[in-house]
Protein backbone atom coordinates (compact mmCIF):
# COMPACT_ATOMS: atom_id res chain seq x y z
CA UNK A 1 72.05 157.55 34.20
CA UNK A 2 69.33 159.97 35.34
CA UNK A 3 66.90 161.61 33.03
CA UNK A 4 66.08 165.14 33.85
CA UNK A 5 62.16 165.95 33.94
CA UNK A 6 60.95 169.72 33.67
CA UNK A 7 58.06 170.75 35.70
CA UNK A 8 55.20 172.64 33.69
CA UNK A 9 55.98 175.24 36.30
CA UNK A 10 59.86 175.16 35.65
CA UNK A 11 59.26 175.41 31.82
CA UNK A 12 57.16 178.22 32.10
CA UNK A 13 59.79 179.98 34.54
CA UNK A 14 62.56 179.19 32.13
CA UNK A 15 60.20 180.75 28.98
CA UNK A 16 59.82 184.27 31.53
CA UNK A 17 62.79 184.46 32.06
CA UNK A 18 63.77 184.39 28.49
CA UNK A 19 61.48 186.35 27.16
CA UNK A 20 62.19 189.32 29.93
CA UNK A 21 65.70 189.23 29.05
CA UNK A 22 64.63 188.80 25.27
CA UNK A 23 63.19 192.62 25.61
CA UNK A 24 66.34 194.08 26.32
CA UNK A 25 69.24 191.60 24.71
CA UNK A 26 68.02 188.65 22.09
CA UNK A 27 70.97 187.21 21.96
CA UNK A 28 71.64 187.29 25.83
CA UNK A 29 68.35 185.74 25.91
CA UNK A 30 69.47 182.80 24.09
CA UNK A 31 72.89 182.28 25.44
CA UNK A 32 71.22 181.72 29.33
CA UNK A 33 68.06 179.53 27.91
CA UNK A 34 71.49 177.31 26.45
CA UNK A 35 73.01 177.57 29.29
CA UNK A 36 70.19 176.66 31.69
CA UNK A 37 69.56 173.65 29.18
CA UNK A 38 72.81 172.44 29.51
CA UNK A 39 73.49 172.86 33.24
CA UNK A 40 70.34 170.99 33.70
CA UNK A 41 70.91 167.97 30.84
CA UNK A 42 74.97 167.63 32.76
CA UNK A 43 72.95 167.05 35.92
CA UNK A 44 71.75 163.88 34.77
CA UNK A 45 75.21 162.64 34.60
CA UNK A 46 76.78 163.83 37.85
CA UNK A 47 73.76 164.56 40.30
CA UNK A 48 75.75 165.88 42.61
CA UNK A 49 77.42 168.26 40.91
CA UNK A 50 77.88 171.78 43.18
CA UNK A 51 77.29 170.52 46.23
């Protein structure tokens, strides 16, 4: 299995984006940060997932 590495530059992207969306919806916030997490962890499983 594949281990999924995030880039300084990819973290700090992913905390942005959270915190942008964090201004106007908390919990919407939280719900895509999972949701990025996830899609990302299921990638080390099936690498070729969406294509």
């Amino acid at each position: 299995m594949m281990e999924i590495f995030w880039t300084m530059l990819a973290s700090q992207d992913r905390k942005h984006i959270r915190e942008y969306i964090a201004e106007q919806n908390l919990m919407a916030a939280i719900e895509l940060d999972e949701r990025i997490g996830y899609s990302a962890s299921s990638l080390a499983g099936q690498p070729y997932k969406g294509r």
